[in-house]
Protein backbone atom coordinates (compact mmCIF):
# COMPACT_ATOMS: atom_id res chain seq x y z
CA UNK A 1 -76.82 22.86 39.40
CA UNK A 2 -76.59 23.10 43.09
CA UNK A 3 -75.74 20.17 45.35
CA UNK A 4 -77.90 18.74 47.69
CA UNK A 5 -78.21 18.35 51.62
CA UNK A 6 -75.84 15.58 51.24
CA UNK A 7 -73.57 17.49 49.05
CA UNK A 8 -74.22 15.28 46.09
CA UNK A 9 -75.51 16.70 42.83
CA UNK A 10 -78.88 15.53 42.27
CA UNK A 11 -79.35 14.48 38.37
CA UNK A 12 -82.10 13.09 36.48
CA UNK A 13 -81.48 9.36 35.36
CA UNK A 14 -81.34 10.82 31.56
CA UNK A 15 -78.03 13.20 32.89
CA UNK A 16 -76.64 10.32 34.88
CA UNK A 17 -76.61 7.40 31.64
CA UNK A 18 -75.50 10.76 29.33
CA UNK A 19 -72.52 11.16 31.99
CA UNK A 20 -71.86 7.24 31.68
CA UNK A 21 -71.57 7.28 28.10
CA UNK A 22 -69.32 10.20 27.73
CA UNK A 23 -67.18 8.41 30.19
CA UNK A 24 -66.97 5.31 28.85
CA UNK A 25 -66.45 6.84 24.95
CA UNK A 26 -63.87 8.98 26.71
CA UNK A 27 -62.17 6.19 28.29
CA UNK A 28 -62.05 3.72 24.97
CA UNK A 29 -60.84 6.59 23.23
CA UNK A 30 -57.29 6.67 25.26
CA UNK A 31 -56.94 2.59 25.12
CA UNK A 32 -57.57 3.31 21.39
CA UNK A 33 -55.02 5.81 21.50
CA UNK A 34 -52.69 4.27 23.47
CA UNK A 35 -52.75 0.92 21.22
CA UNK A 36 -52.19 3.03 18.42
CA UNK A 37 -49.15 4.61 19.91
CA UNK A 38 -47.76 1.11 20.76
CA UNK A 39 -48.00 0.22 17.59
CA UNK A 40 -46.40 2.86 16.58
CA UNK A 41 -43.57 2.72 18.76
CA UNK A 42 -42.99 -0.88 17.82
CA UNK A 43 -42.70 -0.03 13.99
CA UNK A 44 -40.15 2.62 15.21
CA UNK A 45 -38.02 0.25 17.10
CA UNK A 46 -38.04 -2.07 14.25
CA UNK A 47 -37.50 0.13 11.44
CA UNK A 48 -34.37 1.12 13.28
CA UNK A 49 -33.32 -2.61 14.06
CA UNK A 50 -33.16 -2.52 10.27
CA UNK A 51 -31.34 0.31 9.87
CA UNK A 52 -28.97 -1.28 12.54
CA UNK A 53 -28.49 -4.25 11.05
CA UNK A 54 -27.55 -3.20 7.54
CA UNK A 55 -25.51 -0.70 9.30
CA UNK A 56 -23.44 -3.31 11.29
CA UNK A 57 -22.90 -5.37 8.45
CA UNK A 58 -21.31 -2.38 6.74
CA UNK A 59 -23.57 -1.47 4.17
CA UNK A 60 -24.80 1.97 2.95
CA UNK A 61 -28.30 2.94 3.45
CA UNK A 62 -29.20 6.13 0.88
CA UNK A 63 -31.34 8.19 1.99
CA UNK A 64 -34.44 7.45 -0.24
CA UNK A 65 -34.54 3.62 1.00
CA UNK A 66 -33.71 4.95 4.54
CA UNK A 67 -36.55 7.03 4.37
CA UNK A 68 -38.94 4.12 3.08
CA UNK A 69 -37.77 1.97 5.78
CA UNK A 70 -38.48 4.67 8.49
CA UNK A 71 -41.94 5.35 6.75
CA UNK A 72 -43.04 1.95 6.72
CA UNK A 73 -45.70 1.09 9.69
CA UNK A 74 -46.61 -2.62 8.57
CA UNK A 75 -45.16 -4.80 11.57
CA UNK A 76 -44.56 -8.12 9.33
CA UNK A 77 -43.26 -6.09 6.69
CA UNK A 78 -41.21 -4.80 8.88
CA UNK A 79 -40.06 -8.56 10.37
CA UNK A 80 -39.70 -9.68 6.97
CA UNK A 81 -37.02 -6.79 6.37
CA UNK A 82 -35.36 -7.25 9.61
CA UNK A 83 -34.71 -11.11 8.66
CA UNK A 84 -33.34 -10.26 5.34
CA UNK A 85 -31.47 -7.61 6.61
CA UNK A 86 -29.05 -10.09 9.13
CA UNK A 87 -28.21 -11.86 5.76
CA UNK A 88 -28.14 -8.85 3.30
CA UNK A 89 -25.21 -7.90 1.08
CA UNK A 90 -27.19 -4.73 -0.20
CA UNK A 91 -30.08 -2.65 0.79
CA UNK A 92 -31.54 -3.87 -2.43
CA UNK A 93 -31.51 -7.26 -1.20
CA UNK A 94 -33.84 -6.33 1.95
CA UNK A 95 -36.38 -4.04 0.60
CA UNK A 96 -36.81 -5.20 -2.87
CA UNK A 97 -39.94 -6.63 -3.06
CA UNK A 98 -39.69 -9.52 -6.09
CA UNK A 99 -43.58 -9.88 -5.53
């Protein structure tokens, strides 16, 4: 397609709302993506606070719980841990789940 005299291309209306569409899938696609990366990142960060606080409190983490903790991606799960975790006396305590 070839521009115009003005220098703009010329498009049927059917191009133009095709165009629009794309661009606004396009563009909900990398809020979507970017939400989910937040998300993300904010499981990290608190799987590691965690991992911190047993850590700081002196108490082993093996690697198999470690690795549950790290895995998890459930924010209030997640919270719930953290909480226990400032009180813990084992890793048992935290991510036993009586329920």
């Amino acid at each position: 397609m070839a521009p115009s005299a003005t220098g703009a291309f010329d498009r049927t209306d059917t191009e133009q709302e095709f165009i629009m569409a794309m661009l606004k899938s396009w563009e909900e696609g990398k809020a979507e993506a970017r939400a989910e990366a937040r998300a993300e990142a904010r499981a990290e960060t608190l799987a590691n606070a965690v991992l911190t606080a047993l850590r700081v409190r002196g108490i082993t983490v093996p690697e198999a719980p470690r690795a549950r903790i790290l895995a998890e991606k459930d924010l209030e799960q997640l919270q719930r841990w953290f909480e226990k975790a400032v009180v813990a006396s084992s890793v048992g305590d935290v991510i036993d789940d009586p329920r």
